[in-house]
PDB file of N, CA and C in Angstrom:
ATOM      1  N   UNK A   1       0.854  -1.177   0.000  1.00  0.00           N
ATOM      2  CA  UNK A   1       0.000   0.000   0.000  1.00  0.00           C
ATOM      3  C   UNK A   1       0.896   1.234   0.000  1.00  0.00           C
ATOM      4  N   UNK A   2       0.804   2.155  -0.864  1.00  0.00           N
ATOM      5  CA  UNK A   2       1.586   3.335  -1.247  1.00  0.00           C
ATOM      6  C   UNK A   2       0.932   4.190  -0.229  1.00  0.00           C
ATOM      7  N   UNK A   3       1.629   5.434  -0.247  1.00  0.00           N
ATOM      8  CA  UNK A   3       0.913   6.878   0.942  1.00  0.00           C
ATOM      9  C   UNK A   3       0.074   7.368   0.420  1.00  0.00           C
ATOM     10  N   UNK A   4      -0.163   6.936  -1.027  1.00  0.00           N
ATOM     11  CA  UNK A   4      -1.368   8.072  -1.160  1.00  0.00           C
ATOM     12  C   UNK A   4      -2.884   7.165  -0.786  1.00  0.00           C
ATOM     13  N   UNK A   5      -3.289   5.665  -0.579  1.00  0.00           N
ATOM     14  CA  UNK A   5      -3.878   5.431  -0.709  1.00  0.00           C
ATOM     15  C   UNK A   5      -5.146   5.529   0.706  1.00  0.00           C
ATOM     16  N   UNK A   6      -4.330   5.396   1.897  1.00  0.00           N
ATOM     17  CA  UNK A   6      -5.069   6.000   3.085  1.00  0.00           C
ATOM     18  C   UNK A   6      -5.799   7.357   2.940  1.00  0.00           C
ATOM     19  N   UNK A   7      -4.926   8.330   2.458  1.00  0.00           N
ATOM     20  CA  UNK A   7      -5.833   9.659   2.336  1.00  0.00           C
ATOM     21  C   UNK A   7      -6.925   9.845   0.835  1.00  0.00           C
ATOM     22  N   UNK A   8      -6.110   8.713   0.084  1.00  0.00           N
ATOM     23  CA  UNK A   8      -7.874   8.883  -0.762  1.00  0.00           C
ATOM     24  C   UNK A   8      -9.335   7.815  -0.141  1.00  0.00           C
ATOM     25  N   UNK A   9      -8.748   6.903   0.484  1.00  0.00           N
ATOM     26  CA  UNK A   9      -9.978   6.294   1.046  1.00  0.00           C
ATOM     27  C   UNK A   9     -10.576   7.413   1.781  1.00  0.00           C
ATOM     28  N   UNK A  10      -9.870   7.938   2.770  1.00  0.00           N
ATOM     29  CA  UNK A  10     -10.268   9.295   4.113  1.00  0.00           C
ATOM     30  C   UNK A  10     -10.981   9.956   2.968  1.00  0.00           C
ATOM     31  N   UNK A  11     -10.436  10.498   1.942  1.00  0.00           N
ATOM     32  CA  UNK A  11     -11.422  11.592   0.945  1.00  0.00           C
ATOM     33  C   UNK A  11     -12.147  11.072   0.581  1.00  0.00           C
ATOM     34  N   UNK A  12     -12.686   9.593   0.118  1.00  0.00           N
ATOM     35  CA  UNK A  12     -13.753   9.072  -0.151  1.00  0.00           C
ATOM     36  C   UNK A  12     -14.724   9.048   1.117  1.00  0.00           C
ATOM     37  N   UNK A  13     -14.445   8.340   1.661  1.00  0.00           N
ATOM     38  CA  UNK A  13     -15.335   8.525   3.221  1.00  0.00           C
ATOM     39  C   UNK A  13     -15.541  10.223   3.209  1.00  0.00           C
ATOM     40  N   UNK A  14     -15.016  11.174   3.311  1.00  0.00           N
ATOM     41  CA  UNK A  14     -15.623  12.337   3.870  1.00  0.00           C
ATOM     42  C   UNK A  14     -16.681  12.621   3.035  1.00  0.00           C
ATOM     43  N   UNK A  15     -16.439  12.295   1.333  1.00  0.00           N
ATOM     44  CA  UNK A  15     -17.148  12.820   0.371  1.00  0.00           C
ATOM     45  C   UNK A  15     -18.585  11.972   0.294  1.00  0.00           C
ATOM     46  N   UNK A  16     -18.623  10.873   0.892  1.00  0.00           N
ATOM     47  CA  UNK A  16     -19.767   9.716   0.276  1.00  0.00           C
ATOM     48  C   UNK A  16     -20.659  10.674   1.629  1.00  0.00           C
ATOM     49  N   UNK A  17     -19.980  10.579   2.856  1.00  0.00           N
ATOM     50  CA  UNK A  17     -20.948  10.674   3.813  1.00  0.00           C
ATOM     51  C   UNK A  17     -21.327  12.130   3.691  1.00  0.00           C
ATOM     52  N   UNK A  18     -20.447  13.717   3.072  1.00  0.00           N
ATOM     53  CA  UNK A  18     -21.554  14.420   2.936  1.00  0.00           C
ATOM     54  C   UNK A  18     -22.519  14.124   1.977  1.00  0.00           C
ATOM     55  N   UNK A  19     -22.518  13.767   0.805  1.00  0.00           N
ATOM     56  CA  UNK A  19     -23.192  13.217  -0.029  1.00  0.00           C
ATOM     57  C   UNK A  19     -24.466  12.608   0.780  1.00  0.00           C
ATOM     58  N   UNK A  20     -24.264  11.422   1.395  1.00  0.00           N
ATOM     59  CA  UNK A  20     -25.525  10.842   2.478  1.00  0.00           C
ATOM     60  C   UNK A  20     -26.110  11.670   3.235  1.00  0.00           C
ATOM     61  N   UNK A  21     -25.284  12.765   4.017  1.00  0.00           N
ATOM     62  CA  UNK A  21     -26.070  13.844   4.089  1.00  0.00           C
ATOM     63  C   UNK A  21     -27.026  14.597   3.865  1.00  0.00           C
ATOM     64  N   UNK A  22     -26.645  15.343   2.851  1.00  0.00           N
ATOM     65  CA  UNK A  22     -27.392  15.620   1.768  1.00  0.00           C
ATOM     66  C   UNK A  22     -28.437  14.778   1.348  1.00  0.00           C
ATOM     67  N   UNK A  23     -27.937  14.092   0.903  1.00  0.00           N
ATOM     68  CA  UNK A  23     -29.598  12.921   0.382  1.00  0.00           C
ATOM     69  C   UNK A  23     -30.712  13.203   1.924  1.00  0.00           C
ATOM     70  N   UNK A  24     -29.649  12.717   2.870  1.00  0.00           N
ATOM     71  CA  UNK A  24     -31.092  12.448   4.211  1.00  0.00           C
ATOM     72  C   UNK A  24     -31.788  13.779   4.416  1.00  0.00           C
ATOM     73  N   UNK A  25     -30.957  15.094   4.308  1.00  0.00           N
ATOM     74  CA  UNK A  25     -31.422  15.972   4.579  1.00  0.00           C
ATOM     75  C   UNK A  25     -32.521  16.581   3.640  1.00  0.00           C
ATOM     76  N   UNK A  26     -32.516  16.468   2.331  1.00  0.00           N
ATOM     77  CA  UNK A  26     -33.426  16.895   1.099  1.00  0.00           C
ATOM     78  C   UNK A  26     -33.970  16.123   1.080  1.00  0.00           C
ATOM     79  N   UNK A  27     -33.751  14.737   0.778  1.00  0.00           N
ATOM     80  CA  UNK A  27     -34.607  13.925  -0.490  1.00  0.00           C
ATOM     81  C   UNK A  27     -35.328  12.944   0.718  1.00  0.00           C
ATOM     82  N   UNK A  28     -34.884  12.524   1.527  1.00  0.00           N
ATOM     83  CA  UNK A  28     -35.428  11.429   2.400  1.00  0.00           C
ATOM     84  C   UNK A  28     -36.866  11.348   2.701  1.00  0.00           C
ATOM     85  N   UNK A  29     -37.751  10.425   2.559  1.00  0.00           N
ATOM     86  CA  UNK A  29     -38.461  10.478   3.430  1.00  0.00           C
ATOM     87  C   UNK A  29     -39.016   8.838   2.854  1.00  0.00           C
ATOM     88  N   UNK A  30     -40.098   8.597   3.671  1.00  0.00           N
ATOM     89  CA  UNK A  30     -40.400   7.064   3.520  1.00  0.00           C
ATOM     90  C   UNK A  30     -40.916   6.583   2.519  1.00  0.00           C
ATOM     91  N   UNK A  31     -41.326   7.481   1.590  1.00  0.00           N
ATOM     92  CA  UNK A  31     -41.795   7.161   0.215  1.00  0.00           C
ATOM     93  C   UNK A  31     -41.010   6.923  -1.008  1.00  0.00           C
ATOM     94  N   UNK A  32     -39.548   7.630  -0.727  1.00  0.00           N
ATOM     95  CA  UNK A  32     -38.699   7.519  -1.679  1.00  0.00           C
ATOM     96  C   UNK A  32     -37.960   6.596  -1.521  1.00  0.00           C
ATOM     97  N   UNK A  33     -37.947   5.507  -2.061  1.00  0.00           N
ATOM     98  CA  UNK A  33     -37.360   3.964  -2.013  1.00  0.00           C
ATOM     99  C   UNK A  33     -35.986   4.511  -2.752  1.00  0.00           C
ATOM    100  N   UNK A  34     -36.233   5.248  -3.629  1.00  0.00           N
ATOM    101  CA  UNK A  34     -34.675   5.275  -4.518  1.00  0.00           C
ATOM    102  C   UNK A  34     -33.461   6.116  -3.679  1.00  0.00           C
ATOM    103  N   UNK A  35     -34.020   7.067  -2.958  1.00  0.00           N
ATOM    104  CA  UNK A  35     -32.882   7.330  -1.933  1.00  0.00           C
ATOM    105  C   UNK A  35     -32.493   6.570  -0.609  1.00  0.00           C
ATOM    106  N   UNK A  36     -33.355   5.949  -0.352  1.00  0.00           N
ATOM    107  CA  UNK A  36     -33.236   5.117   0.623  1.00  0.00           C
ATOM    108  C   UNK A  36     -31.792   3.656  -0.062  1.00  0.00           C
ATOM    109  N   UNK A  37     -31.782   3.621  -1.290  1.00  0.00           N
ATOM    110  CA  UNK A  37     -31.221   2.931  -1.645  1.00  0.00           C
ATOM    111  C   UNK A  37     -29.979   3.147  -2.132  1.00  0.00           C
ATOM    112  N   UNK A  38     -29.835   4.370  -2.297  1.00  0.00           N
ATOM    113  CA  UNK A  38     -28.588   5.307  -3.087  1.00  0.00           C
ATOM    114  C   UNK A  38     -27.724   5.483  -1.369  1.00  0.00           C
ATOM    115  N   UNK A  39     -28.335   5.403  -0.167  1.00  0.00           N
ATOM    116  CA  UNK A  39     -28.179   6.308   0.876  1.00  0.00           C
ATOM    117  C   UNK A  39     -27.528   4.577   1.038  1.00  0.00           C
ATOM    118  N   UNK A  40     -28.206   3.708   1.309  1.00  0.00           N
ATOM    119  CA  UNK A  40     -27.867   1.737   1.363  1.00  0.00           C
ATOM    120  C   UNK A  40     -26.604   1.844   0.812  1.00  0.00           C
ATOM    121  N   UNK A  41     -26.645   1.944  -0.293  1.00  0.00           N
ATOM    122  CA  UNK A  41     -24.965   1.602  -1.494  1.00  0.00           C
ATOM    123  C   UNK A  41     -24.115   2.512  -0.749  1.00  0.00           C
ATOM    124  N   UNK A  42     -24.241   3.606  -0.400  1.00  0.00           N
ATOM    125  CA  UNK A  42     -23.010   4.421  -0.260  1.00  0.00           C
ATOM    126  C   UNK A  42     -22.499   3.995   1.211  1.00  0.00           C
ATOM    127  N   UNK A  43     -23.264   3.831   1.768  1.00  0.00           N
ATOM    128  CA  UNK A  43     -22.968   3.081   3.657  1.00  0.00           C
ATOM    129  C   UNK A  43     -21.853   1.829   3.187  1.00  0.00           C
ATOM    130  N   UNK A  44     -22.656   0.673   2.242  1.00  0.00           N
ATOM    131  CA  UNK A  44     -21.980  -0.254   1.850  1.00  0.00           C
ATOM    132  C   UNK A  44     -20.357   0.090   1.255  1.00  0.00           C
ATOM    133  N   UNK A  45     -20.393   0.709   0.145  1.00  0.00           N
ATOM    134  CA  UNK A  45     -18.964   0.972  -0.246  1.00  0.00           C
ATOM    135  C   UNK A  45     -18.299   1.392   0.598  1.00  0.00           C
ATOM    136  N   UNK A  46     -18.764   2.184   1.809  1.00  0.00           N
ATOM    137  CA  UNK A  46     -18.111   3.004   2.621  1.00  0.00           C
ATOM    138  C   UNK A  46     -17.411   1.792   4.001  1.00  0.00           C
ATOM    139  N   UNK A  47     -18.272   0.729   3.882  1.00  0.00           N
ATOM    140  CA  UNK A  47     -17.604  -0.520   4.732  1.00  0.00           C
ATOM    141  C   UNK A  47     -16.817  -1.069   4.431  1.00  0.00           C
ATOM    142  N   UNK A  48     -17.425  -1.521   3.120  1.00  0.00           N
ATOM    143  CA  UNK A  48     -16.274  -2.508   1.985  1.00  0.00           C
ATOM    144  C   UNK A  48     -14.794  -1.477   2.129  1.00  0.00           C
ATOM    145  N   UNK A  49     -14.774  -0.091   2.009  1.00  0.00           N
ATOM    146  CA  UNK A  49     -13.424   0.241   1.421  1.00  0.00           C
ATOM    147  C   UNK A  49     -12.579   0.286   2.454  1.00  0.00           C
ATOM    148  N   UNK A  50     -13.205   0.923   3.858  1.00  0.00           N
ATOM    149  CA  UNK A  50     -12.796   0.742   4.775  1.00  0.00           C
ATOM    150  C   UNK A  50     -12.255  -0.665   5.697  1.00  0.00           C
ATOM    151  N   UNK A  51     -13.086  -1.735   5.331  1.00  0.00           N
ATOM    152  CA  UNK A  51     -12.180  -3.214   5.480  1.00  0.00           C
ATOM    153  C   UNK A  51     -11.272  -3.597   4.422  1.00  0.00           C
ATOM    154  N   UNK A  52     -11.395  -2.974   3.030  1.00  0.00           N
ATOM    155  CA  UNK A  52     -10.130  -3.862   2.181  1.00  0.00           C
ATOM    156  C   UNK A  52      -8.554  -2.639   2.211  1.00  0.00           C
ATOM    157  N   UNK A  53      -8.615  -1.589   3.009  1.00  0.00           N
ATOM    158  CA  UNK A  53      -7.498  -0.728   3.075  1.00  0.00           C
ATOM    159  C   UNK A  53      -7.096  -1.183   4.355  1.00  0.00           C
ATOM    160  N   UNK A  54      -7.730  -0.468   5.624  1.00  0.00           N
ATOM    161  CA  UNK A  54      -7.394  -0.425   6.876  1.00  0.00           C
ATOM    162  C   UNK A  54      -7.587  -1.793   7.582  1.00  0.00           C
ATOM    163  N   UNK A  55      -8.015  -2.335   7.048  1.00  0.00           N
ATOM    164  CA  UNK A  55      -8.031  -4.019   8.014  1.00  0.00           C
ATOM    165  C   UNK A  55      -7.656  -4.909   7.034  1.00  0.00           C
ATOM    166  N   UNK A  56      -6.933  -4.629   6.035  1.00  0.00           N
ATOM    167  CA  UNK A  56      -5.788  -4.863   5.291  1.00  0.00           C
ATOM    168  C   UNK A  56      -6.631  -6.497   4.757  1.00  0.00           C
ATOM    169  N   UNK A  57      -8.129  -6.322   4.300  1.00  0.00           N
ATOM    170  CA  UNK A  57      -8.436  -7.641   3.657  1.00  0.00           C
ATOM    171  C   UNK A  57      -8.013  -7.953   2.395  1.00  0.00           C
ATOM    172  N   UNK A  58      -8.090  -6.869   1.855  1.00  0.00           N
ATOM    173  CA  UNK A  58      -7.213  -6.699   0.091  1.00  0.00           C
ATOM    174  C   UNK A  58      -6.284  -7.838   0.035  1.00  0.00           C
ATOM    175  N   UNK A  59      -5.127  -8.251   1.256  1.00  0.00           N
ATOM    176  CA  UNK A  59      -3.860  -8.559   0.780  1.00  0.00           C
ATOM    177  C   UNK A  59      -4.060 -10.123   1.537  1.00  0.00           C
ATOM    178  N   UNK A  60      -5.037 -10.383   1.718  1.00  0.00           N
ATOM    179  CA  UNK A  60      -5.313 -11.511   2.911  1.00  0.00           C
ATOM    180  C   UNK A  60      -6.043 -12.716   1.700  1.00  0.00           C
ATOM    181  N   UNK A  61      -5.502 -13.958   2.305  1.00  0.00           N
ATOM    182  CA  UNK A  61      -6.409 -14.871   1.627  1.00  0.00           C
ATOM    183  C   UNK A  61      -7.905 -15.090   1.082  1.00  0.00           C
ATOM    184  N   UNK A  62      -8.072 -16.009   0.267  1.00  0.00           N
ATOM    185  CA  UNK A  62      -9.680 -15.698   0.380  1.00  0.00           C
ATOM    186  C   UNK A  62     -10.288 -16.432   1.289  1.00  0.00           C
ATOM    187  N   UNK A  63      -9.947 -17.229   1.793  1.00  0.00           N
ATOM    188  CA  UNK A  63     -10.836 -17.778   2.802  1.00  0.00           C
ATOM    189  C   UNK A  63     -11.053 -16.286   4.001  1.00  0.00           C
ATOM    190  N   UNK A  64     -10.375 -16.289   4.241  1.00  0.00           N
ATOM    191  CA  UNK A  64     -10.431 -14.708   5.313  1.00  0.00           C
ATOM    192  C   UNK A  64     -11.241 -13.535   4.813  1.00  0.00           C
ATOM    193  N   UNK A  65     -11.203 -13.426   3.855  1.00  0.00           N
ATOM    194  CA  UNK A  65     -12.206 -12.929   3.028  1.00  0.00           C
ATOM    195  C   UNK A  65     -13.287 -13.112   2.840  1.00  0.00           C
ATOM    196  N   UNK A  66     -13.760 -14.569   2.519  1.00  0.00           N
ATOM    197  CA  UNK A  66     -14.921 -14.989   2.743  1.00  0.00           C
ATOM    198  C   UNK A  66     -15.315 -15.206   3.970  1.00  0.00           C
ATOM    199  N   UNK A  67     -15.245 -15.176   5.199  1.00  0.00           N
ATOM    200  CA  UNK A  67     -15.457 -15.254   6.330  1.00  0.00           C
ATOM    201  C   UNK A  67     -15.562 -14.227   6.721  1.00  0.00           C
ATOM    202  N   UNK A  68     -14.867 -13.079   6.466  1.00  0.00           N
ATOM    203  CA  UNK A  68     -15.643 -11.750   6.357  1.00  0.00           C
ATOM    204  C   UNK A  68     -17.156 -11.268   5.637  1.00  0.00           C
ATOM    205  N   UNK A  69     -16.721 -11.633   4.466  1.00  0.00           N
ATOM    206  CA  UNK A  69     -18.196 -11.275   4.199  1.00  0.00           C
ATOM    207  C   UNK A  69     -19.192 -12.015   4.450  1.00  0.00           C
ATOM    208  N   UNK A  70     -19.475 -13.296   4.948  1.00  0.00           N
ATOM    209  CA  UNK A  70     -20.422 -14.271   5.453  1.00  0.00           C
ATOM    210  C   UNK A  70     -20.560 -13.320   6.919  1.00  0.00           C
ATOM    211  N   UNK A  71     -19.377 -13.218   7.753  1.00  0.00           N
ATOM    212  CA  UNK A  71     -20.307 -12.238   8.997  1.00  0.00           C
ATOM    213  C   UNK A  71     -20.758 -11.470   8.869  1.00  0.00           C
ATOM    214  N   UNK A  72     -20.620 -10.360   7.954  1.00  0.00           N
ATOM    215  CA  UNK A  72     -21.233  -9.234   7.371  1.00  0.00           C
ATOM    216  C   UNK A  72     -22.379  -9.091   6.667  1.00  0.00           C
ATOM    217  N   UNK A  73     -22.623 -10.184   6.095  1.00  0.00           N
ATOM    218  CA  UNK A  73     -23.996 -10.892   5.273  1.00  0.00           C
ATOM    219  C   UNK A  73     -24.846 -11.319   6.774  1.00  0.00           C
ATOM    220  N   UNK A  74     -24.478 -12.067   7.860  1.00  0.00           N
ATOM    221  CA  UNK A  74     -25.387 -12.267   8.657  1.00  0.00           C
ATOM    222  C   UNK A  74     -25.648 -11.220   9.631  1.00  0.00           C
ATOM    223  N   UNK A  75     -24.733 -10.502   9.664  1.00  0.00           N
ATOM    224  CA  UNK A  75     -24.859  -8.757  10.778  1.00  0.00           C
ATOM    225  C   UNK A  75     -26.075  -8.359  10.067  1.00  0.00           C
ATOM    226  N   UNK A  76     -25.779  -8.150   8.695  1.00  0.00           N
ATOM    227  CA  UNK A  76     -27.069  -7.319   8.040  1.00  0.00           C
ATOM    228  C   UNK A  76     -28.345  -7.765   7.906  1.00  0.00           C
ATOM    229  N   UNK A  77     -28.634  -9.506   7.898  1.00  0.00           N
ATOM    230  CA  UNK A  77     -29.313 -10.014   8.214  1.00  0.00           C
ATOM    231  C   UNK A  77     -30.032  -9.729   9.655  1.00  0.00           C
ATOM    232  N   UNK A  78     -29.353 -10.146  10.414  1.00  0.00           N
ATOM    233  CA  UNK A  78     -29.911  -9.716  11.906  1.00  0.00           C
ATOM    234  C   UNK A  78     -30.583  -8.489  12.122  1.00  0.00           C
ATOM    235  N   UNK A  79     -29.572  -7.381  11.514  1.00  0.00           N
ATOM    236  CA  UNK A  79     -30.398  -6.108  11.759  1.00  0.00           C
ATOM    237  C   UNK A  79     -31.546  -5.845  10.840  1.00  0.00           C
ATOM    238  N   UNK A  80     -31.790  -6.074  10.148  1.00  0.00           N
ATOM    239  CA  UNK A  80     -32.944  -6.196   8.992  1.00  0.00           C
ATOM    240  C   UNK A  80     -34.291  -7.127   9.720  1.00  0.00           C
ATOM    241  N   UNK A  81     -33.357  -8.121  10.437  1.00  0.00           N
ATOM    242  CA  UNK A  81     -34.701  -8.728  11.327  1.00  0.00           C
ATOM    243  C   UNK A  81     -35.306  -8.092  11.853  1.00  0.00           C
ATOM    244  N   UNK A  82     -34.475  -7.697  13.077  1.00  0.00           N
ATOM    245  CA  UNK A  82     -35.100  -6.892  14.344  1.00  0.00           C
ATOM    246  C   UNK A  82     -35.739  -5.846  13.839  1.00  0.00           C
ATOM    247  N   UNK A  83     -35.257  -4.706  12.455  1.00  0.00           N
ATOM    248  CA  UNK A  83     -35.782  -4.003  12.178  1.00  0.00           C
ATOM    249  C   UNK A  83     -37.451  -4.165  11.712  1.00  0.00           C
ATOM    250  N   UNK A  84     -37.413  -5.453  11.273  1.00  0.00           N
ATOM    251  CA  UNK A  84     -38.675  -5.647  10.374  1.00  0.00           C
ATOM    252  C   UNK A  84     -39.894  -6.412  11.589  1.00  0.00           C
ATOM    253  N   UNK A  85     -39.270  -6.658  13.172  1.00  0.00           N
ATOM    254  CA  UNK A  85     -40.162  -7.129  14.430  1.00  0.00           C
ATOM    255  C   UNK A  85     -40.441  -6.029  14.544  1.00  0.00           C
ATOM    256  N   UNK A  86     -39.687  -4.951  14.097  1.00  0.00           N
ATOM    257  CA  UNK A  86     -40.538  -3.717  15.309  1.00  0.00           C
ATOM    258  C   UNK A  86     -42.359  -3.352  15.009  1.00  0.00           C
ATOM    259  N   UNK A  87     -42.255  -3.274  13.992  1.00  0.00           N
ATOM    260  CA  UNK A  87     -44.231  -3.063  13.371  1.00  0.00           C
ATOM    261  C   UNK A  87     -44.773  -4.182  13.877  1.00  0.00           C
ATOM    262  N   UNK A  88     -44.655  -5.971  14.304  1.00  0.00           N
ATOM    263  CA  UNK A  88     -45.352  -6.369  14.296  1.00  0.00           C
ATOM    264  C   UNK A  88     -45.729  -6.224  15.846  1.00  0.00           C
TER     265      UNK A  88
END
């Protein structure tokens, strides 16, 4: 990993999340499925980039890799549960 690549992830992260910002602050509300989903992707990339730089998965086997994203597939699972008990 070269020096420049920490401070463009950091500039990506600052830029996605004002961006998410923005979206929550204008466009949000419960009817608009398409920001709700634009607002989803950018959280996501913003995990993904942050585990394949700084927790150095990029350079790691794939099994380690895949065991990452299988916990990460069931985190999001879980919370999607609980989220979806709360109405009933």
């Amino acid at each position: 990993m070269n020096k420049t690549t920490p401070v463009a992830v950091w500039s990506y992260l600052v830029v996605a999340t004002l961006l998410e910002w923005t979206l929550a602050k204008n466009f949000l509300s419960l009817t608009t499925i398409y920001t709700n989903i634009v607002i989803a992707v950018l959280a996501a990339s913003q995990i993904l980039s942050v585990a394949m730089v700084f927790l150095r998965l990029k350079y790691e086997p794939r099994g380690i890799v895949g065991l990452a994203a299988a916990s990460l597939f069931f985190a999001v699972l879980a919370v999607v549960l609980a989220l979806g008990s709360i109405g009933h």
